[in-house]
PDB file of N, CA and C in Angstrom:
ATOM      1  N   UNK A   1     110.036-113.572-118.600  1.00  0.00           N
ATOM      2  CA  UNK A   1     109.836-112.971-119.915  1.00  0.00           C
ATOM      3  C   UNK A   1     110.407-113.913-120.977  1.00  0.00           C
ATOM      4  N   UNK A   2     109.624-114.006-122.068  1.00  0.00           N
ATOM      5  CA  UNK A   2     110.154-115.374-122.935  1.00  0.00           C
ATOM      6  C   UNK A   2     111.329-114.340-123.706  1.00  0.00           C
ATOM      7  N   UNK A   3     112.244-115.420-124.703  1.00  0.00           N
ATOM      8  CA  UNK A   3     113.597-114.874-124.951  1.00  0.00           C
ATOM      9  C   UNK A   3     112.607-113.953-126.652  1.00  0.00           C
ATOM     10  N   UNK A   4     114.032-113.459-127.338  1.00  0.00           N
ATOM     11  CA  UNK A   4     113.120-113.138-128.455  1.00  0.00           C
ATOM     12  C   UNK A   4     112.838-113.718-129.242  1.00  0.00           C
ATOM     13  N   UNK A   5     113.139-114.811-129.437  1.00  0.00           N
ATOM     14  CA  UNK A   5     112.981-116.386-130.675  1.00  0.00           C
ATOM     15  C   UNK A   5     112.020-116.701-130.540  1.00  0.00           C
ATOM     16  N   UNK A   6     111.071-116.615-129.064  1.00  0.00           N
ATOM     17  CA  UNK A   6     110.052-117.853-128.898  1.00  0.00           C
ATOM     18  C   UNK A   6     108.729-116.501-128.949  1.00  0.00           C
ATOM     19  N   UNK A   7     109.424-114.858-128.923  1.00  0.00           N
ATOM     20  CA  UNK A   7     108.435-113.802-129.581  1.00  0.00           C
ATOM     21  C   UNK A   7     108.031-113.653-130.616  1.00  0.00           C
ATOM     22  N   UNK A   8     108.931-113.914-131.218  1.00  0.00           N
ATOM     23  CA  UNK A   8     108.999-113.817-132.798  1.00  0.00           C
ATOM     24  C   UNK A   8     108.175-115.124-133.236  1.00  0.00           C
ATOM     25  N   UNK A   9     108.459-116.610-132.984  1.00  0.00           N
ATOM     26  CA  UNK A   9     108.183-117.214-133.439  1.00  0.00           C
ATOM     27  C   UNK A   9     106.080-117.526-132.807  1.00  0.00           C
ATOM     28  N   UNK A  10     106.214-116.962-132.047  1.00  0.00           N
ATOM     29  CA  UNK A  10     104.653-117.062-131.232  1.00  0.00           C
ATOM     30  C   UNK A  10     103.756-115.605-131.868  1.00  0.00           C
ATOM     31  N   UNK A  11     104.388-114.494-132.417  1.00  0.00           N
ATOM     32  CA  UNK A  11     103.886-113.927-132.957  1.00  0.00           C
ATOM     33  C   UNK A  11     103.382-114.284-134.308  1.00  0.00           C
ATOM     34  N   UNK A  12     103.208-115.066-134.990  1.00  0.00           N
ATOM     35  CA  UNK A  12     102.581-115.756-135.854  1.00  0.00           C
ATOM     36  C   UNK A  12     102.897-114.679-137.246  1.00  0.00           C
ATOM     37  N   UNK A  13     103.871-113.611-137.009  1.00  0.00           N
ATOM     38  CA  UNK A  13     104.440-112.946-137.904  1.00  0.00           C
ATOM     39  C   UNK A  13     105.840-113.706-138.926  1.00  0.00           C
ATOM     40  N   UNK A  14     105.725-113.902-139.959  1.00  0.00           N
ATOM     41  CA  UNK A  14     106.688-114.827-140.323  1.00  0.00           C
ATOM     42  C   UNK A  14     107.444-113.967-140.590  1.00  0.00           C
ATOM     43  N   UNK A  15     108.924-114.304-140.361  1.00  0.00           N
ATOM     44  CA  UNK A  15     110.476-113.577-140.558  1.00  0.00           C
ATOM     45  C   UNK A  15     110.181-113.080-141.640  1.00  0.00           C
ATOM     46  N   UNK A  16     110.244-113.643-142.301  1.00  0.00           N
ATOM     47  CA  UNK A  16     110.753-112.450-143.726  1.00  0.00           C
ATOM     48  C   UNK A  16     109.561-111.383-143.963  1.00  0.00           C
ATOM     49  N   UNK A  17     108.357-111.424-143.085  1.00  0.00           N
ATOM     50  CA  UNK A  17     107.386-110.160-143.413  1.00  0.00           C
ATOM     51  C   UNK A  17     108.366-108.955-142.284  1.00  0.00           C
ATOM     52  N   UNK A  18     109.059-109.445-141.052  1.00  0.00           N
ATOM     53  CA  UNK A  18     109.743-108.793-140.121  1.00  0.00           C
ATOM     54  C   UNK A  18     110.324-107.760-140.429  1.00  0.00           C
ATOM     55  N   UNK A  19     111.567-108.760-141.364  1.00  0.00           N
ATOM     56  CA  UNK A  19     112.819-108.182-142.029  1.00  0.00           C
ATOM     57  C   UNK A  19     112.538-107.063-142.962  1.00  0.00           C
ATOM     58  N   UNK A  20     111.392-107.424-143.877  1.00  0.00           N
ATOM     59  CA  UNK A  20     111.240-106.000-144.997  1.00  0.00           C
ATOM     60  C   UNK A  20     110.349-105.330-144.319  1.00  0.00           C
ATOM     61  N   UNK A  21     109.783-105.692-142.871  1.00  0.00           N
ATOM     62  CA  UNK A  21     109.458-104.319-142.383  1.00  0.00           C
ATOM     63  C   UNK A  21     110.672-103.174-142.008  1.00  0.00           C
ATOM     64  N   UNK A  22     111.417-103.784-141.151  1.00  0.00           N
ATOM     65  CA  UNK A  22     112.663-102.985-140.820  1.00  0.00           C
ATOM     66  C   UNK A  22     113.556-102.618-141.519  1.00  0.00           C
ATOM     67  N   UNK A  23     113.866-103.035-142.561  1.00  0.00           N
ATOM     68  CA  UNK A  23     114.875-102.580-144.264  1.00  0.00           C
ATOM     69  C   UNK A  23     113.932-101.419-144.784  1.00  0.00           C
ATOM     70  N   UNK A  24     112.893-101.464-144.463  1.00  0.00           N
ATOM     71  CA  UNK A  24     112.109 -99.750-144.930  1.00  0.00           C
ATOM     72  C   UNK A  24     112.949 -98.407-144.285  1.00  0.00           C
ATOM     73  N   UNK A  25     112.917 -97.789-145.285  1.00  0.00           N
ATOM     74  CA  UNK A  25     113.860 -96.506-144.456  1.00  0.00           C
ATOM     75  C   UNK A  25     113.035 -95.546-144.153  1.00  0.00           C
ATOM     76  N   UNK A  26     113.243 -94.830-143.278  1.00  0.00           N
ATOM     77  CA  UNK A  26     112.682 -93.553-142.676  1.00  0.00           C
ATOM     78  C   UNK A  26     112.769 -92.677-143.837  1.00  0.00           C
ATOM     79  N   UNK A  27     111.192 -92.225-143.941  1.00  0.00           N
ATOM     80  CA  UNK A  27     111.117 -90.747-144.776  1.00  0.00           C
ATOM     81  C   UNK A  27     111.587 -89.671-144.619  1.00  0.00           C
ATOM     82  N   UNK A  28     112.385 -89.286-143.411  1.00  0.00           N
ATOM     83  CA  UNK A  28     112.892 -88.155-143.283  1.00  0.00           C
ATOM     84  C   UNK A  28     114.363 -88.275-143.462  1.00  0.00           C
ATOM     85  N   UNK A  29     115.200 -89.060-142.679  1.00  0.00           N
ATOM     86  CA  UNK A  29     116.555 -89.042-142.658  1.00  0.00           C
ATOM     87  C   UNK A  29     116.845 -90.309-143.645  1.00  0.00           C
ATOM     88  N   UNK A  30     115.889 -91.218-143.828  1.00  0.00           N
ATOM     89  CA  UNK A  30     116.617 -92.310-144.669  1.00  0.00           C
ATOM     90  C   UNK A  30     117.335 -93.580-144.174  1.00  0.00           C
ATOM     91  N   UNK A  31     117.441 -93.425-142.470  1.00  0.00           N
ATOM     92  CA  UNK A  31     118.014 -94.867-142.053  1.00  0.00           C
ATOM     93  C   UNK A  31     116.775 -95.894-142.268  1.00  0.00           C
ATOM     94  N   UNK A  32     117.135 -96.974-141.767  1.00  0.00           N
ATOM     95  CA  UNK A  32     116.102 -98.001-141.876  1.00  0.00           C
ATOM     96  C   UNK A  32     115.800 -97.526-140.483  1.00  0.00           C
ATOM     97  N   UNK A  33     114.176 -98.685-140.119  1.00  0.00           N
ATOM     98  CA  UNK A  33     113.488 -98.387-138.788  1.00  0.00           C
ATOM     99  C   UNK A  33     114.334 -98.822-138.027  1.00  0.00           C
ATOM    100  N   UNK A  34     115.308-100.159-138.348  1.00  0.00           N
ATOM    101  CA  UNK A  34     115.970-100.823-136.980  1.00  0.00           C
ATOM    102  C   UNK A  34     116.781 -99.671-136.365  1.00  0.00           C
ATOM    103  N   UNK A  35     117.169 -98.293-136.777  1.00  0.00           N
ATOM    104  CA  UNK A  35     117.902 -97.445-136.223  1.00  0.00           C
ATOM    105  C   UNK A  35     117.100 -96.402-135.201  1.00  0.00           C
ATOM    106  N   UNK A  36     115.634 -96.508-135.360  1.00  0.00           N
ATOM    107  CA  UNK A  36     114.671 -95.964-134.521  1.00  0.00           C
ATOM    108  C   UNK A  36     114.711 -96.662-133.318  1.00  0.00           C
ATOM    109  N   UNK A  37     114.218 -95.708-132.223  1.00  0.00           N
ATOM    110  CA  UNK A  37     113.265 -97.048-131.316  1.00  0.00           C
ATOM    111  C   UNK A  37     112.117 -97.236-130.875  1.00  0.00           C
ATOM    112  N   UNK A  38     111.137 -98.102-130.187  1.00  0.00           N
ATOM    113  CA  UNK A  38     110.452 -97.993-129.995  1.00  0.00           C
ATOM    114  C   UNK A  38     109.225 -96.602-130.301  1.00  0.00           C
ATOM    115  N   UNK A  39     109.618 -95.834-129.774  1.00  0.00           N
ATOM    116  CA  UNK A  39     109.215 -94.222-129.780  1.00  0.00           C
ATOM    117  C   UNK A  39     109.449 -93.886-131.363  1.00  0.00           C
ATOM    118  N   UNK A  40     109.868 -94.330-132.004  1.00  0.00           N
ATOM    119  CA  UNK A  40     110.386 -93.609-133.505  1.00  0.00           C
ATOM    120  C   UNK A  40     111.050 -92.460-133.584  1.00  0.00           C
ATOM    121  N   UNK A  41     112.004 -92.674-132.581  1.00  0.00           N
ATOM    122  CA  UNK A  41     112.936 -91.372-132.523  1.00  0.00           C
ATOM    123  C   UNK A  41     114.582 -92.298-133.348  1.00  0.00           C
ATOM    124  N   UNK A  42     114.772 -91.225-134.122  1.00  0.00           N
ATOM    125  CA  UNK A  42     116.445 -92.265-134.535  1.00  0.00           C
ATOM    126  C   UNK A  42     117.266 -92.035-134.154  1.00  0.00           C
ATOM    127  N   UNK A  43     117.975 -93.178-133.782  1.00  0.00           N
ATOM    128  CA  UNK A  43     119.231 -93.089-132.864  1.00  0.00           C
ATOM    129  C   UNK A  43     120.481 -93.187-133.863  1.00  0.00           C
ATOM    130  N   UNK A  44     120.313 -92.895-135.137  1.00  0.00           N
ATOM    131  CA  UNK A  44     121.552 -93.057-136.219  1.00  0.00           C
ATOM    132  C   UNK A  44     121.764 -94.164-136.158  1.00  0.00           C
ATOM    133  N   UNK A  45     122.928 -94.339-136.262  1.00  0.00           N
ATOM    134  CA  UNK A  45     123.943 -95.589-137.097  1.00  0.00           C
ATOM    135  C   UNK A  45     125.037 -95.955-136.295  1.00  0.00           C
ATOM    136  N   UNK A  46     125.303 -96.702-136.954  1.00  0.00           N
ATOM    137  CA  UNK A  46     126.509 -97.182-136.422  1.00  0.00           C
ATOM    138  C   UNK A  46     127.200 -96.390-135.451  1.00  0.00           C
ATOM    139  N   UNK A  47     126.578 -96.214-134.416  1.00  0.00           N
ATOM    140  CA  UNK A  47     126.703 -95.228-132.537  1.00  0.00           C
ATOM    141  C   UNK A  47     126.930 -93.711-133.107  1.00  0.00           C
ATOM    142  N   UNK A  48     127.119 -93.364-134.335  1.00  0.00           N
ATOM    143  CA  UNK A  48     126.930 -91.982-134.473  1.00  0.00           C
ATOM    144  C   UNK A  48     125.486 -91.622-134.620  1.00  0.00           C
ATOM    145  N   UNK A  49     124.974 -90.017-134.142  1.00  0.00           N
ATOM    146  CA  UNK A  49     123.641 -89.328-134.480  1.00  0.00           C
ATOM    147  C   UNK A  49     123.484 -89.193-135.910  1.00  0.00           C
ATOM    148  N   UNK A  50     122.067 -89.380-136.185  1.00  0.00           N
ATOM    149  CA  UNK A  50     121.482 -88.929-137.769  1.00  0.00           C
ATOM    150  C   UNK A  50     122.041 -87.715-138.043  1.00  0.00           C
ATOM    151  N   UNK A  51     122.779 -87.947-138.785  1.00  0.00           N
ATOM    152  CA  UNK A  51     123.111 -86.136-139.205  1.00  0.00           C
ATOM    153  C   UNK A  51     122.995 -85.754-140.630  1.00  0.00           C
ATOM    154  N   UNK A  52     121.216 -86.723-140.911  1.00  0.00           N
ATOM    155  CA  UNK A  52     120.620 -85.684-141.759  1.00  0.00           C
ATOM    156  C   UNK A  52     119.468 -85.416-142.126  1.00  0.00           C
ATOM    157  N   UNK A  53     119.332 -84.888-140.396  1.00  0.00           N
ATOM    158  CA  UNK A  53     118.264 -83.858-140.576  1.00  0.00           C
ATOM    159  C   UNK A  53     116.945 -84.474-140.016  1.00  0.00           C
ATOM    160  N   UNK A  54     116.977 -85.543-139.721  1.00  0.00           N
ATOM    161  CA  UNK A  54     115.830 -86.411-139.164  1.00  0.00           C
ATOM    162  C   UNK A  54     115.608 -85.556-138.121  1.00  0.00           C
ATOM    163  N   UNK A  55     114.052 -84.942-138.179  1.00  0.00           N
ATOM    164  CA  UNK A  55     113.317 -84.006-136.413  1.00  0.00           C
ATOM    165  C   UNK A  55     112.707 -85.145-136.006  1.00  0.00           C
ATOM    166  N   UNK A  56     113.051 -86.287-135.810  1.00  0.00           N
ATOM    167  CA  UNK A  56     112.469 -87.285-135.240  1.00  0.00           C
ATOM    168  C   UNK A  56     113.663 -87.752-134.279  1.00  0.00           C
ATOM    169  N   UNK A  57     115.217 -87.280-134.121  1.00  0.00           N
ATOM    170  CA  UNK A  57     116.330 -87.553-133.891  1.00  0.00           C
ATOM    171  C   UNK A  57     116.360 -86.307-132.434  1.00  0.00           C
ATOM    172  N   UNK A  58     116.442 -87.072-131.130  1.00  0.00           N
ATOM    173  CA  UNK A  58     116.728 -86.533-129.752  1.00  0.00           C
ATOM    174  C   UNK A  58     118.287 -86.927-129.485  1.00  0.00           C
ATOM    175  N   UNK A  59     119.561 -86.460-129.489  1.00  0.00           N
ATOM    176  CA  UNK A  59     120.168 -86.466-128.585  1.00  0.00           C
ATOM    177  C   UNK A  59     119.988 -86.396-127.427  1.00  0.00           C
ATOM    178  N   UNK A  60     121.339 -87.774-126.578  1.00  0.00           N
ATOM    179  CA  UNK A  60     121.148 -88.409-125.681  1.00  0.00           C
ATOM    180  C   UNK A  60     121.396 -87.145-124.467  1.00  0.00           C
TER     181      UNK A  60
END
């Protein structure tokens, strides 16, 4: 499996279109996406749960 540098960089997506994808915040709770995952469920912040209010938010 290639590392993520040589994903990123072979995805022909240039960094900075990346970055202000993921600095977008979620319409419901307001984190950015990097706090989602895959699934678009949010996993909060800084290792605490969204606690506000995101129904997109499953405890573990």
């Amino acid at each position: 499996m290639p590392d993520m540098e040589s994903q990123i960089r072979d995805s022909g997506i240039p960094l900075g279109d990346l970055i202000a994808h993921f600095k977008i915040k979620c319409r419901i709770c307001g984190h950015h996406r990097i706090m989602h995952d895959a699934d678009g469920a949010c996993g909060g912040v800084m290792n605490k749960p969204c606690g506000s209010g995101c129904d997109e938010f499953e405890p573990e």
